[in-house]
N, C-alpha and C. Protein backbone atom coordinates (compact mmCIF):
# COMPACT_ATOMS: atom_id res chain seq x y z
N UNK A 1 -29.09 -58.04 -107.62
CA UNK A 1 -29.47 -59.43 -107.72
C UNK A 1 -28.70 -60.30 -106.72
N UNK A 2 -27.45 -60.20 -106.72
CA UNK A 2 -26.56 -60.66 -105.84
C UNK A 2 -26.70 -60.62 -104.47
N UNK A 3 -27.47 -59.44 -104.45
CA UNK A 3 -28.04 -59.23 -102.37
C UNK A 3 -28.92 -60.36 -102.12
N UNK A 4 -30.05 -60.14 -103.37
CA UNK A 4 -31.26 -61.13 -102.78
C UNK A 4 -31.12 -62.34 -102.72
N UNK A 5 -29.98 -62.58 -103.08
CA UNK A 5 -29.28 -63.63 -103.49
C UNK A 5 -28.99 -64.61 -101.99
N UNK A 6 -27.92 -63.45 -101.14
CA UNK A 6 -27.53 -63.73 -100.08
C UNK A 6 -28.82 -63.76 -99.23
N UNK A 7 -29.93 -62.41 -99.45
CA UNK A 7 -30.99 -62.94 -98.11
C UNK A 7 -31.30 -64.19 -97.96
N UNK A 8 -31.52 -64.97 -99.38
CA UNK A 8 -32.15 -65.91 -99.43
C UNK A 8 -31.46 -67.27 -99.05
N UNK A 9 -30.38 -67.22 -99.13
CA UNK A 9 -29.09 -67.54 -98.02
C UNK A 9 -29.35 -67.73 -96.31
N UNK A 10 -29.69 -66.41 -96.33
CA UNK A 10 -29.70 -65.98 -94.98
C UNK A 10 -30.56 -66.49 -94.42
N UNK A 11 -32.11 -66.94 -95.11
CA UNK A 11 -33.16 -67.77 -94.73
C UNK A 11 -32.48 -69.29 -94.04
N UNK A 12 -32.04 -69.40 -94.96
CA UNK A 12 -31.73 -71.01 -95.10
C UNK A 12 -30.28 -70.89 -94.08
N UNK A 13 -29.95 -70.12 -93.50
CA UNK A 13 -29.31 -70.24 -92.58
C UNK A 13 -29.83 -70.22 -91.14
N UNK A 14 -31.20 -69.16 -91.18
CA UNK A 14 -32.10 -68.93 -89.80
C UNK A 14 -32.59 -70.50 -90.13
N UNK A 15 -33.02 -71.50 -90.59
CA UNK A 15 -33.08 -72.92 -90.00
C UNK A 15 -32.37 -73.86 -89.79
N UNK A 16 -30.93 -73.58 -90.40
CA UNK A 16 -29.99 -74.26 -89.92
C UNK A 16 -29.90 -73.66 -88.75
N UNK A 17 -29.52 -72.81 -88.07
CA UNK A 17 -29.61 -72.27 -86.51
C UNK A 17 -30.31 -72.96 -85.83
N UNK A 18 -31.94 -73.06 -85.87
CA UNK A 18 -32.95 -73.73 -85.67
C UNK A 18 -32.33 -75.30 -85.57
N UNK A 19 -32.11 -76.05 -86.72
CA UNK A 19 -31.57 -76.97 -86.36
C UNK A 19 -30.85 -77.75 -85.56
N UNK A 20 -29.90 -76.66 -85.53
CA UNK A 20 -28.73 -76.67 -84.64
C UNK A 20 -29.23 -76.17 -83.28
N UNK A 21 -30.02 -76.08 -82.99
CA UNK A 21 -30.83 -76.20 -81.34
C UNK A 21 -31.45 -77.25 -81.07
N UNK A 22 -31.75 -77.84 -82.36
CA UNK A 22 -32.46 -79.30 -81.69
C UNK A 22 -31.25 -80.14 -81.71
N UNK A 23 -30.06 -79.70 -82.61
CA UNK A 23 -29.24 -80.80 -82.64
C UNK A 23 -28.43 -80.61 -80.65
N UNK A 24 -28.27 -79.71 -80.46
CA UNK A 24 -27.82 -80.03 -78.99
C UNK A 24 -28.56 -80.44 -78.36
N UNK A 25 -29.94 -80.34 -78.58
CA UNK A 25 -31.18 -81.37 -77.26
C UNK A 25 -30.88 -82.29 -77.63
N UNK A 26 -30.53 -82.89 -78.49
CA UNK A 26 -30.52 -84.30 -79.15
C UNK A 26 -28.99 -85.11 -78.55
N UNK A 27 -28.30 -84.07 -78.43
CA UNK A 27 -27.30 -84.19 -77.73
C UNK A 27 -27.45 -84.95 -76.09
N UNK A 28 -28.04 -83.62 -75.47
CA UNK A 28 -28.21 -84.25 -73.98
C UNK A 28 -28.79 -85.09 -73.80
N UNK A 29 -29.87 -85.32 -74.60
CA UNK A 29 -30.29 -86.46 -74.51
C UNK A 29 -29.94 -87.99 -74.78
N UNK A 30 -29.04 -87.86 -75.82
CA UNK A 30 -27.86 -88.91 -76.08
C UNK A 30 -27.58 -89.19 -75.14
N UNK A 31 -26.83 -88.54 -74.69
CA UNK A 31 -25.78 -88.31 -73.67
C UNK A 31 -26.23 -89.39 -72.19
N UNK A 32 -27.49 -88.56 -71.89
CA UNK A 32 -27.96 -89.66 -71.03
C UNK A 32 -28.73 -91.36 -71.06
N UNK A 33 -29.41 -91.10 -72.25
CA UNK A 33 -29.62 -92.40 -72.74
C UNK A 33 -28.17 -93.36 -72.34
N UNK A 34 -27.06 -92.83 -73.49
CA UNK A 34 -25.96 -93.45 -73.38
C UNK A 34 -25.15 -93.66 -71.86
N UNK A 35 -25.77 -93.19 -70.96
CA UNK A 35 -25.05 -92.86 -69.39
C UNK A 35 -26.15 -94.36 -68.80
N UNK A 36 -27.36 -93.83 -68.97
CA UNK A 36 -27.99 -95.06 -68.68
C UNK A 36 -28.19 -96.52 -69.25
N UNK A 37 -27.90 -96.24 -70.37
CA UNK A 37 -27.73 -97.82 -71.14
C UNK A 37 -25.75 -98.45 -70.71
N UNK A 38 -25.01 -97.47 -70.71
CA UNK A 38 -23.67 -98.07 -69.95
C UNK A 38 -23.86 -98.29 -68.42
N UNK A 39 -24.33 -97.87 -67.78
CA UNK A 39 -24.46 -98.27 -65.97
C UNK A 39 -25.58 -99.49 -66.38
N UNK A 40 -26.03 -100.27 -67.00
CA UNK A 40 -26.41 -101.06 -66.97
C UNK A 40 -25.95 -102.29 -67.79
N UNK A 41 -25.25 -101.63 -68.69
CA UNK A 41 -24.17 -102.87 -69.15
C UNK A 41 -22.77 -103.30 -68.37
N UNK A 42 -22.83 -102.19 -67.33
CA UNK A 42 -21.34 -102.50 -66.72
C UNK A 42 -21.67 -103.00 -65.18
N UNK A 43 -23.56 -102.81 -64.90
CA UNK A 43 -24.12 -103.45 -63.73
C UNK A 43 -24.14 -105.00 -64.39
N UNK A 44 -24.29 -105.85 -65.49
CA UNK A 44 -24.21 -106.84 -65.50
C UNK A 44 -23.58 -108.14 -64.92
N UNK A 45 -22.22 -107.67 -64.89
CA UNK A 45 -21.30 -108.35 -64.01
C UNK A 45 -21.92 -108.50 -62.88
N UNK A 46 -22.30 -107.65 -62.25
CA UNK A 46 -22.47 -107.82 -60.44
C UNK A 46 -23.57 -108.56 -60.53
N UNK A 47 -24.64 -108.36 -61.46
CA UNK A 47 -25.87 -108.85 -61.44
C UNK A 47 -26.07 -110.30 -62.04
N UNK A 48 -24.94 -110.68 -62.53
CA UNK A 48 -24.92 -112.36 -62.68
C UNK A 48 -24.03 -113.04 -62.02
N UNK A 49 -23.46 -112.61 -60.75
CA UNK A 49 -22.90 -113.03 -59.87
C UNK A 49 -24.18 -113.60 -58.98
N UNK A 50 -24.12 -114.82 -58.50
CA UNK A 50 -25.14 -115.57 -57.90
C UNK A 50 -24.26 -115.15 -56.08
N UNK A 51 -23.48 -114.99 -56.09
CA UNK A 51 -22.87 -114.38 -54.77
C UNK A 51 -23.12 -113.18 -54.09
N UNK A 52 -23.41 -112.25 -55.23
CA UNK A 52 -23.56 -111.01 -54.91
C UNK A 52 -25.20 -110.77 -54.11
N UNK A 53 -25.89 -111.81 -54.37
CA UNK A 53 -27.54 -111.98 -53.62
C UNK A 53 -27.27 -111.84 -51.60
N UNK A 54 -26.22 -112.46 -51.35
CA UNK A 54 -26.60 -112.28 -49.87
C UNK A 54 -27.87 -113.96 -49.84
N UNK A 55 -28.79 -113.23 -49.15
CA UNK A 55 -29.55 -114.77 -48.18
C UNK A 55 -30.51 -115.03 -49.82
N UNK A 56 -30.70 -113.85 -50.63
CA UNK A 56 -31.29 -113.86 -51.76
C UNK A 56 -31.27 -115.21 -52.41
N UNK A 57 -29.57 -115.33 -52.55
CA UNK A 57 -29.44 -116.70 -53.39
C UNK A 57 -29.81 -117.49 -53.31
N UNK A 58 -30.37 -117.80 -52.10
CA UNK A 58 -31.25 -119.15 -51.97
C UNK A 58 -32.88 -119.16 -52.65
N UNK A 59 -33.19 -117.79 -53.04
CA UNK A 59 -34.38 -118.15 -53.37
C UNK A 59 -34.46 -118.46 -55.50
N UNK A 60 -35.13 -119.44 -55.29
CA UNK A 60 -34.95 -119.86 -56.87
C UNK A 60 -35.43 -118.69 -57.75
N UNK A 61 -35.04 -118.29 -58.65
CA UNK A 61 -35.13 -117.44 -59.78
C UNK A 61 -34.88 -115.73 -59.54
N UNK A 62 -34.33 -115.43 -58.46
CA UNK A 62 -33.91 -114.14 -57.87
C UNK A 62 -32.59 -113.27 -58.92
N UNK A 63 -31.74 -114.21 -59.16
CA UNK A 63 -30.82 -113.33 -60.55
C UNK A 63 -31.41 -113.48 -61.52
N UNK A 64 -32.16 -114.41 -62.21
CA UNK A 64 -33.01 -114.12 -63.61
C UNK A 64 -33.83 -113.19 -63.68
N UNK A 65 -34.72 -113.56 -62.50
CA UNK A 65 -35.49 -111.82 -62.35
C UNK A 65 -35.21 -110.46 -62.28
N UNK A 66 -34.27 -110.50 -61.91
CA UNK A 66 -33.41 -109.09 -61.70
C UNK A 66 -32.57 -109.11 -63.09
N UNK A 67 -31.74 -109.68 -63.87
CA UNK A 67 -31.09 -109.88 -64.82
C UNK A 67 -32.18 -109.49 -65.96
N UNK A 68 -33.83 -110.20 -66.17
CA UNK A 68 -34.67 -110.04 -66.80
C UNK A 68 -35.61 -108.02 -66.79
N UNK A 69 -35.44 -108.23 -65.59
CA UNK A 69 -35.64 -106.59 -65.12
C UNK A 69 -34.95 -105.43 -66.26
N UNK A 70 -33.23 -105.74 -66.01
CA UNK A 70 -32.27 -105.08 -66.15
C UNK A 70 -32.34 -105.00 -68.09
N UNK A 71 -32.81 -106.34 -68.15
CA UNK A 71 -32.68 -105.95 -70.08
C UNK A 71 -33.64 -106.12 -70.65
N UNK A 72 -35.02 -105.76 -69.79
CA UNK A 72 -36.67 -104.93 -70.31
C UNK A 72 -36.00 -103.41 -70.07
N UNK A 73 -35.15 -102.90 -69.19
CA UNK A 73 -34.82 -101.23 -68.71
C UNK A 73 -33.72 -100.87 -70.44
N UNK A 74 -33.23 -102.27 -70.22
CA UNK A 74 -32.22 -101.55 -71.47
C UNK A 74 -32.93 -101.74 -72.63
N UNK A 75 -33.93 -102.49 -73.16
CA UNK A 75 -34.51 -102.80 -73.94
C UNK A 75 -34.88 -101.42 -74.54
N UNK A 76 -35.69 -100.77 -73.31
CA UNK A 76 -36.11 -99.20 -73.68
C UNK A 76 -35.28 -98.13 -74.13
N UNK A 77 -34.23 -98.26 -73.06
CA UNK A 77 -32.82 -97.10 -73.15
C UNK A 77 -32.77 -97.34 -75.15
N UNK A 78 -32.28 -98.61 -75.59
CA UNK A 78 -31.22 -98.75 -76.53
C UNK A 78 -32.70 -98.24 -77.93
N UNK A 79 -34.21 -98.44 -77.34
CA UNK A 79 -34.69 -98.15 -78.54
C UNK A 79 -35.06 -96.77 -78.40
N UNK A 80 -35.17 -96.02 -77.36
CA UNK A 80 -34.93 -94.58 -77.21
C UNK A 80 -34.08 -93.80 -78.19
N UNK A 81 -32.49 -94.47 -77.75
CA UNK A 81 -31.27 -94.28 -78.51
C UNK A 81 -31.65 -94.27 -79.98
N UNK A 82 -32.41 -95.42 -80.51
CA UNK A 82 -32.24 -95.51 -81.75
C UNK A 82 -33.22 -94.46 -82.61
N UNK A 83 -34.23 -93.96 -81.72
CA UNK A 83 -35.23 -92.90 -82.52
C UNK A 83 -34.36 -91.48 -81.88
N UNK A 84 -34.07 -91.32 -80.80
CA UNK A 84 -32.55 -89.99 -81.12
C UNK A 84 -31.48 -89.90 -81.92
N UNK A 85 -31.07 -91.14 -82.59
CA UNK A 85 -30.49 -91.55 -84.21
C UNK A 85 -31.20 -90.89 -85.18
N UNK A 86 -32.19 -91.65 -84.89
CA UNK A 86 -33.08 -91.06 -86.22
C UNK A 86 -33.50 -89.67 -86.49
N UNK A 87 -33.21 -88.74 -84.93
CA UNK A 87 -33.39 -87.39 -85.45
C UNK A 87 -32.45 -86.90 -85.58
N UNK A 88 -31.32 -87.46 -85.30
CA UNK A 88 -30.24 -86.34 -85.86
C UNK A 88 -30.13 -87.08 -87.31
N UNK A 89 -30.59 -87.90 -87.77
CA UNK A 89 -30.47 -88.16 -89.23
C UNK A 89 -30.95 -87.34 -89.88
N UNK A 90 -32.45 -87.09 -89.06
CA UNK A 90 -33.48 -86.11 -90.12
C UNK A 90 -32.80 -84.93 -90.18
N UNK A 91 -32.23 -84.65 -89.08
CA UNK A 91 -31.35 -82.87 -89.08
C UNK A 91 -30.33 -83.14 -90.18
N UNK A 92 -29.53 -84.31 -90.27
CA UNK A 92 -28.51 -84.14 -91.62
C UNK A 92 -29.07 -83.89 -92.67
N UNK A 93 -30.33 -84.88 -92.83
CA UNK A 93 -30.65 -84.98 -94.10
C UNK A 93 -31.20 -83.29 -94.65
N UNK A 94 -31.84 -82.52 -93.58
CA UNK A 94 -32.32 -81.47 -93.86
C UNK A 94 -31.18 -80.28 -93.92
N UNK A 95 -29.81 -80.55 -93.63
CA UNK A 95 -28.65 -79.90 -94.23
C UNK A 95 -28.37 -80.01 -95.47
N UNK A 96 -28.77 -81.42 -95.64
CA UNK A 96 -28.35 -81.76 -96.96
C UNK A 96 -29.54 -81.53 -97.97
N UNK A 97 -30.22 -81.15 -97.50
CA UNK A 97 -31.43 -80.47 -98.48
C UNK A 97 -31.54 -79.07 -98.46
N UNK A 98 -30.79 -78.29 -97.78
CA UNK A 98 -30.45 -76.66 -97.62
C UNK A 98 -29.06 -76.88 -98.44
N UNK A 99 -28.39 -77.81 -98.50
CA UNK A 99 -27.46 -77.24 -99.44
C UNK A 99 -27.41 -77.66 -100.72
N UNK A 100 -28.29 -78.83 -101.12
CA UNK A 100 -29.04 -78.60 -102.61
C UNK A 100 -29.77 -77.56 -102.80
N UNK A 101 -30.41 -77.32 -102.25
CA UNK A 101 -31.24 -75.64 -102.65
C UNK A 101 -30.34 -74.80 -102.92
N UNK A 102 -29.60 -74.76 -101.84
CA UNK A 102 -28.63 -73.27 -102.34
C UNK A 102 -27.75 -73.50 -103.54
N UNK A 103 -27.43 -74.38 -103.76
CA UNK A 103 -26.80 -75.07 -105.19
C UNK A 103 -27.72 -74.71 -106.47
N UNK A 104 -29.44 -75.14 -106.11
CA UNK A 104 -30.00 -74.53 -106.66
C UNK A 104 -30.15 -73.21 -106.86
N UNK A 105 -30.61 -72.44 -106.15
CA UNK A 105 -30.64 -71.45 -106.27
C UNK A 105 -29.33 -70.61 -107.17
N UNK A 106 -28.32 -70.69 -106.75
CA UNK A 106 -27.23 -70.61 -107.80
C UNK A 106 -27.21 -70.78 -109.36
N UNK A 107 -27.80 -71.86 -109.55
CA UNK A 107 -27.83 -72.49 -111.14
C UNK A 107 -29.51 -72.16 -111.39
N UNK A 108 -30.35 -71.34 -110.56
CA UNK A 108 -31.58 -71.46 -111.42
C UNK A 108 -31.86 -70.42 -112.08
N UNK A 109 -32.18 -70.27 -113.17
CA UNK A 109 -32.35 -69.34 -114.19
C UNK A 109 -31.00 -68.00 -114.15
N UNK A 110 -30.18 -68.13 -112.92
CA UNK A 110 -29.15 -66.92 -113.27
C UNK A 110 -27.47 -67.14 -113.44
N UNK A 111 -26.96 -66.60 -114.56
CA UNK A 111 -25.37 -66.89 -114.41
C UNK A 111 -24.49 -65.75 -114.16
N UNK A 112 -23.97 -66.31 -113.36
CA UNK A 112 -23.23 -65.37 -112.43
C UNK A 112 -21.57 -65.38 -112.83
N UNK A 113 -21.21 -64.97 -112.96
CA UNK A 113 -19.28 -65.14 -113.13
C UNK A 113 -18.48 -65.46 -111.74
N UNK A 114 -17.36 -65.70 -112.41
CA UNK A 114 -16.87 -66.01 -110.80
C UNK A 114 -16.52 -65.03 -109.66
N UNK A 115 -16.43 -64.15 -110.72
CA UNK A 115 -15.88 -62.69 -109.88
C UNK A 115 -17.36 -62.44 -109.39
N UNK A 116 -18.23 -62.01 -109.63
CA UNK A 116 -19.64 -62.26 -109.08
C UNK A 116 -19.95 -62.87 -107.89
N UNK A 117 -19.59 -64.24 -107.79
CA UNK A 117 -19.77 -65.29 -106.93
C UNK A 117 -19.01 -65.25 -105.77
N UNK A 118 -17.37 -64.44 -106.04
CA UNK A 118 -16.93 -64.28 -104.85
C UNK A 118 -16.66 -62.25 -104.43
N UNK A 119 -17.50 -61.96 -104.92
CA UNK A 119 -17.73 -60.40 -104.75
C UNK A 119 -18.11 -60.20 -103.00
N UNK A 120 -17.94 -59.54 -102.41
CA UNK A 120 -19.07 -59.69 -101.02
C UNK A 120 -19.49 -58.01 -101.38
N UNK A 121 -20.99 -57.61 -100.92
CA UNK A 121 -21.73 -56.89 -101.10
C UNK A 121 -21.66 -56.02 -99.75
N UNK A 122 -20.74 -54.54 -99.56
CA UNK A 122 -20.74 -54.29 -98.11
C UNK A 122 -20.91 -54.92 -97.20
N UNK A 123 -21.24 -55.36 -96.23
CA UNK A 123 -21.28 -56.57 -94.88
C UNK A 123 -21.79 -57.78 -95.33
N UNK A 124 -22.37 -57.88 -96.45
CA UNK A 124 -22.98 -59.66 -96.69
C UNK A 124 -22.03 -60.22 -97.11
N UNK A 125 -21.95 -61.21 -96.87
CA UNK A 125 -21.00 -62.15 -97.10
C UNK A 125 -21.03 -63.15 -99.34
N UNK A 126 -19.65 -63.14 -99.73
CA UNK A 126 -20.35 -63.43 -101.00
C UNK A 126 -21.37 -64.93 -101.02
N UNK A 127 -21.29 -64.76 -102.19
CA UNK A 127 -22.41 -66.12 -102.86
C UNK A 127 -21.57 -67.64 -102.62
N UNK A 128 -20.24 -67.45 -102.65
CA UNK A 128 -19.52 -68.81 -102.67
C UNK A 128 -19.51 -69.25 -101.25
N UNK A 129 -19.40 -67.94 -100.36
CA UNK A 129 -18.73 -68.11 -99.02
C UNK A 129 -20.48 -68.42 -98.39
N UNK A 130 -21.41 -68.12 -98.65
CA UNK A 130 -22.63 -68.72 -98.48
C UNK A 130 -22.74 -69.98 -98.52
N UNK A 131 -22.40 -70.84 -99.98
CA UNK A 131 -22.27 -72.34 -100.10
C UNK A 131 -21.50 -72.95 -99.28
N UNK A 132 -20.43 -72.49 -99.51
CA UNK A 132 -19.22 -73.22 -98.58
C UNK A 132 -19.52 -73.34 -97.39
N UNK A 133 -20.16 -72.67 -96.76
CA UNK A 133 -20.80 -72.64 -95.10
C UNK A 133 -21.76 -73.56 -95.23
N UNK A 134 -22.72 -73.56 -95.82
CA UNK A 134 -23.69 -74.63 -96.15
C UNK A 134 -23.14 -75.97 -95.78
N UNK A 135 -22.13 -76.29 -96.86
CA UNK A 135 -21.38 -77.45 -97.05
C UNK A 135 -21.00 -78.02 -96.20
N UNK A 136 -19.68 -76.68 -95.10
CA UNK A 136 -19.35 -77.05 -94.37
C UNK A 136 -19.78 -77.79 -93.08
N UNK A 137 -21.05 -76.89 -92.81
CA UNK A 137 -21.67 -77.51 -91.81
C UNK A 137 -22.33 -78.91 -92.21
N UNK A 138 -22.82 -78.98 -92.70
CA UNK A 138 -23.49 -80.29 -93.87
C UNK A 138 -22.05 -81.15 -93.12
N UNK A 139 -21.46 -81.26 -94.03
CA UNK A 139 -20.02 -82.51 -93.61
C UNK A 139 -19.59 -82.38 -92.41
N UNK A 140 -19.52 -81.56 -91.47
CA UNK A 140 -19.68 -81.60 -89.98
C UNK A 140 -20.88 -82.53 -89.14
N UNK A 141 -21.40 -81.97 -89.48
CA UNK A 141 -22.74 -82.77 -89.10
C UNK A 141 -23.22 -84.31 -89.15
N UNK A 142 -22.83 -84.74 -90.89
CA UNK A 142 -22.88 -85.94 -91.16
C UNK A 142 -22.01 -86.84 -91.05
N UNK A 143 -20.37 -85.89 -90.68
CA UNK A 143 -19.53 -86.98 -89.56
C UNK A 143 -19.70 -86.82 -88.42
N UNK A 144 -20.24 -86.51 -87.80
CA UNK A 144 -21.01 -86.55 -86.71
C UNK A 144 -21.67 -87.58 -86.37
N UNK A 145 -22.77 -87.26 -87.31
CA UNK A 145 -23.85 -88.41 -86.98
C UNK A 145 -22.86 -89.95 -87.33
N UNK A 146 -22.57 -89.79 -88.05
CA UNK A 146 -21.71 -90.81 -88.60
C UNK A 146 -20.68 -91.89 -87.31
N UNK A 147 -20.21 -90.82 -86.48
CA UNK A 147 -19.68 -90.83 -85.48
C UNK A 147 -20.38 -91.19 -84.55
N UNK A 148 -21.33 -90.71 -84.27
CA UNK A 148 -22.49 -91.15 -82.90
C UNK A 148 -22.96 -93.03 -83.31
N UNK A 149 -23.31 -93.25 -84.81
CA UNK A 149 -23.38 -94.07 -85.16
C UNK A 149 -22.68 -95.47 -84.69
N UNK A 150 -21.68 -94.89 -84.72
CA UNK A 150 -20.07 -95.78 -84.88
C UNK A 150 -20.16 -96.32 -83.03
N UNK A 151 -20.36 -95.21 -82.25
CA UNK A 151 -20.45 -95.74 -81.08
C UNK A 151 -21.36 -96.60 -80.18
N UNK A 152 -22.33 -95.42 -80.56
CA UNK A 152 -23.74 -96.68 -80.25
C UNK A 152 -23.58 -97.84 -80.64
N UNK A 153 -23.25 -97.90 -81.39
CA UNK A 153 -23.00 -99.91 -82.10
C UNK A 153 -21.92 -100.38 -81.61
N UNK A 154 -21.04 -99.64 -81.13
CA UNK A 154 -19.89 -99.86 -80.10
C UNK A 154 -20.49 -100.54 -78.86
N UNK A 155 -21.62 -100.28 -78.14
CA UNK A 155 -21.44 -100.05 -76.70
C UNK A 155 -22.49 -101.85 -76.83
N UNK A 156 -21.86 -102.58 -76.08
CA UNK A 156 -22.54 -103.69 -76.04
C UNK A 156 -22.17 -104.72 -74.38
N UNK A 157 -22.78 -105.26 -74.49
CA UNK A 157 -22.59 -106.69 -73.04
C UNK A 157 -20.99 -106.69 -73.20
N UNK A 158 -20.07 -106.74 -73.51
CA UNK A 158 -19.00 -107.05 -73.93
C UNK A 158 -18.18 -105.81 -73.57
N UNK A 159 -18.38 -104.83 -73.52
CA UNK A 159 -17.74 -103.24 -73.51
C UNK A 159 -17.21 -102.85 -71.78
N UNK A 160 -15.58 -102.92 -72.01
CA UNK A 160 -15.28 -102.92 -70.62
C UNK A 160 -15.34 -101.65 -70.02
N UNK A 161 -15.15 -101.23 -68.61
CA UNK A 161 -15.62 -99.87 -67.94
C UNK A 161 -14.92 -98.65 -68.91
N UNK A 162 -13.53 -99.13 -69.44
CA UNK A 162 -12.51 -98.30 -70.02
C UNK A 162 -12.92 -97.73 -71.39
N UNK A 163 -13.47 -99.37 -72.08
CA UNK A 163 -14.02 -98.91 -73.21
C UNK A 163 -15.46 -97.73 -73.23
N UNK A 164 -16.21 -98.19 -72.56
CA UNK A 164 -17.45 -97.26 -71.59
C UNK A 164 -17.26 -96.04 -71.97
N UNK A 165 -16.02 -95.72 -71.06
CA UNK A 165 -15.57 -94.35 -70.59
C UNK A 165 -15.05 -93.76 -71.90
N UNK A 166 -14.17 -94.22 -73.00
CA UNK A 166 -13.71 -93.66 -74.14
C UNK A 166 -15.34 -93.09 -75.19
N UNK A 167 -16.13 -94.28 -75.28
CA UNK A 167 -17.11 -93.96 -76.05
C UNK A 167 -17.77 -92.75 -75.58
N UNK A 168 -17.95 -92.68 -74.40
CA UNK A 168 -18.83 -91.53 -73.34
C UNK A 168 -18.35 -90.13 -73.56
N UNK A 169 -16.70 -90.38 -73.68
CA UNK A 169 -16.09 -89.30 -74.35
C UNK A 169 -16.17 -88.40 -75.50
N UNK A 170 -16.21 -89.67 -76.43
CA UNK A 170 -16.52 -89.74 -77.76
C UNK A 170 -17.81 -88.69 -78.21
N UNK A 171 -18.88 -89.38 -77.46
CA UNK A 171 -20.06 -88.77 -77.58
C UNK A 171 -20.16 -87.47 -76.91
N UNK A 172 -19.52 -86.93 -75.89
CA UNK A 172 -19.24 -85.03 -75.19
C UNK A 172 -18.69 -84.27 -75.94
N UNK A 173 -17.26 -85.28 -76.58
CA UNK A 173 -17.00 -83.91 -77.57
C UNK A 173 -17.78 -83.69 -78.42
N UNK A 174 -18.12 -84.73 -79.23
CA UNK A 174 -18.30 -83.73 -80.95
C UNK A 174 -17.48 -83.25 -81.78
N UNK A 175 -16.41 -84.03 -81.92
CA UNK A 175 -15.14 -83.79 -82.39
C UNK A 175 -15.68 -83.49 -83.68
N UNK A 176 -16.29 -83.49 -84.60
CA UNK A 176 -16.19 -82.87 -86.01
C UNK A 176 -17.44 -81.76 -85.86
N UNK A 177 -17.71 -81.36 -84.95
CA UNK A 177 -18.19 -79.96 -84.99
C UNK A 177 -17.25 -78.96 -84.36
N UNK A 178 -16.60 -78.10 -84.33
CA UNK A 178 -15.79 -76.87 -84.15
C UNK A 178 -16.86 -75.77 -83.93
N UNK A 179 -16.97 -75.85 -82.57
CA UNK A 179 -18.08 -74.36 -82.53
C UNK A 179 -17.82 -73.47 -83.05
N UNK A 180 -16.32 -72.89 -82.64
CA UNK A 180 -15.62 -71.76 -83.00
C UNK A 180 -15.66 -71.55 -84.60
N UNK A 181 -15.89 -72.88 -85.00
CA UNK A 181 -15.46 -72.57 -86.78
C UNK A 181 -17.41 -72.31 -87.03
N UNK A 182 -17.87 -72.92 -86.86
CA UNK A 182 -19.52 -72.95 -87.15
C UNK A 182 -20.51 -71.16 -86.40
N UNK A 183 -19.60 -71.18 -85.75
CA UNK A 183 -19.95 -69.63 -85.09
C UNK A 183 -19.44 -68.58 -85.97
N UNK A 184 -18.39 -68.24 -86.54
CA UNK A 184 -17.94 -67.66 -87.18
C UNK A 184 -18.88 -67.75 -89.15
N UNK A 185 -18.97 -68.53 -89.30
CA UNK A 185 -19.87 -68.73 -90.43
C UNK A 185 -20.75 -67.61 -90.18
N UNK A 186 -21.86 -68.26 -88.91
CA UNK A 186 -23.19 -67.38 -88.66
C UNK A 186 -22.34 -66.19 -88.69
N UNK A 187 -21.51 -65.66 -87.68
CA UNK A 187 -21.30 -64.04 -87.46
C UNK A 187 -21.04 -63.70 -89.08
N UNK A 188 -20.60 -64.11 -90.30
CA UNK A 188 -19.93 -63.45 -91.19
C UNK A 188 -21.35 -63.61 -92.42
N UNK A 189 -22.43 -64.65 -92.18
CA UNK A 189 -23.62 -64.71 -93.21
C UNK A 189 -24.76 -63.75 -92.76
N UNK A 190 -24.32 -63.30 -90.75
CA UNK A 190 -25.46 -62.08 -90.39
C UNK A 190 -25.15 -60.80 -89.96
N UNK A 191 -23.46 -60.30 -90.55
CA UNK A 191 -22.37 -59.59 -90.21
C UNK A 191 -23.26 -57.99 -89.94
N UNK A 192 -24.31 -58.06 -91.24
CA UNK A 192 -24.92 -56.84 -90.96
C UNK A 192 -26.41 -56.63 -90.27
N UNK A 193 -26.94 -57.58 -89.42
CA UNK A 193 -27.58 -57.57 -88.65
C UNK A 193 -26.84 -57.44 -87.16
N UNK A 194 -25.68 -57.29 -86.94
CA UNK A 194 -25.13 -57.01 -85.44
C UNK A 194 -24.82 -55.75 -85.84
């Protein structure tokens, strides 16, 4: 009982994998959104300099137009940004609905002991160490997003080159994902498929 237990585990881990491939497109794509919505908040300065025109300045409405240009371009960037929000939301939320299931699955119709729960079955990994991976990634993920959150709402008209550059940072690492720790999960929930 305890095996089928883990395959069914193992399902719900082949779409977290899945997931976790769109969550890095979602990534690069951040990434540049956020590259192009900062080179245009930090082009502002130059671009409301009425000096910076050359013979330009003389012609009436030449920085509004260009200024008006510049935040129809960001207009797009920042609502881009906000529906690449919205999919890494849907990816949390669908962690967080793989690890109610497996919670379910646990409590539905079978009781298991604890010694049970942390038994491992030749190469499968046990029933607890199944959840806990679940979990783990789950709360990785949703400080994550949590995190991406925090910056995007960071980055505004106001945000100096320095600040720019920290957020930009911010957003490459991925500081609450640990590949190394999230890799090791998979190798030990598909130990007997290698």
């Amino acid at each position: 009982m305890e095996a089928a237990l883990v395959r069914k585990f193992q399902q719900k881990y082949r779409r977290v994998k899945d997931q976790m491939e769109r969550w890095e497109g979602l990534q690069s794509r951040l990434l540049s959104q956020f590259n192009n919505a900062a080179s245009i908040f930090e082009s502002f300065q130059v671009i409301g300099d009425i000096n910076n025109y050359g013979v330009l300045k003389s012609v009436a409405g030449t920085m509004e137009a260009v200024m008006a240009k510049r935040m129809q371009s960001l207009e797009r960037i920042l609502s881009s940004m906000k529906q690449t929000m919205t999919e890494f939301h849907g990816i949390v939320i669908c962690f967080e609905k793989l690890l109610r299931d497996g919670n379910q699955l646990l409590k539905g119709g079978t009781t298991l002991s604890d010694r049970q729960m942390l038994l491992r079955i030749g190469l499968l990994p046990s029933l607890t160490y199944c959840l806990e991976g679940l979990k783990n990634i789950y709360e990785m993920h949703h400080s994550e997003y949590s995190l991406k959150s925090s910056v995007i709402s960071a980055l505004t008209w106001k945000s100096s080159s320095s600040d720019i550059a920290a957020l930009r940072q911010l957003l490459t690492d991925q500081p609450n994902i640990p590949k190394d720790e999230v890799q090791r999960i998979f190798d030990i929930i598909f130990a007997e498929e290698m």
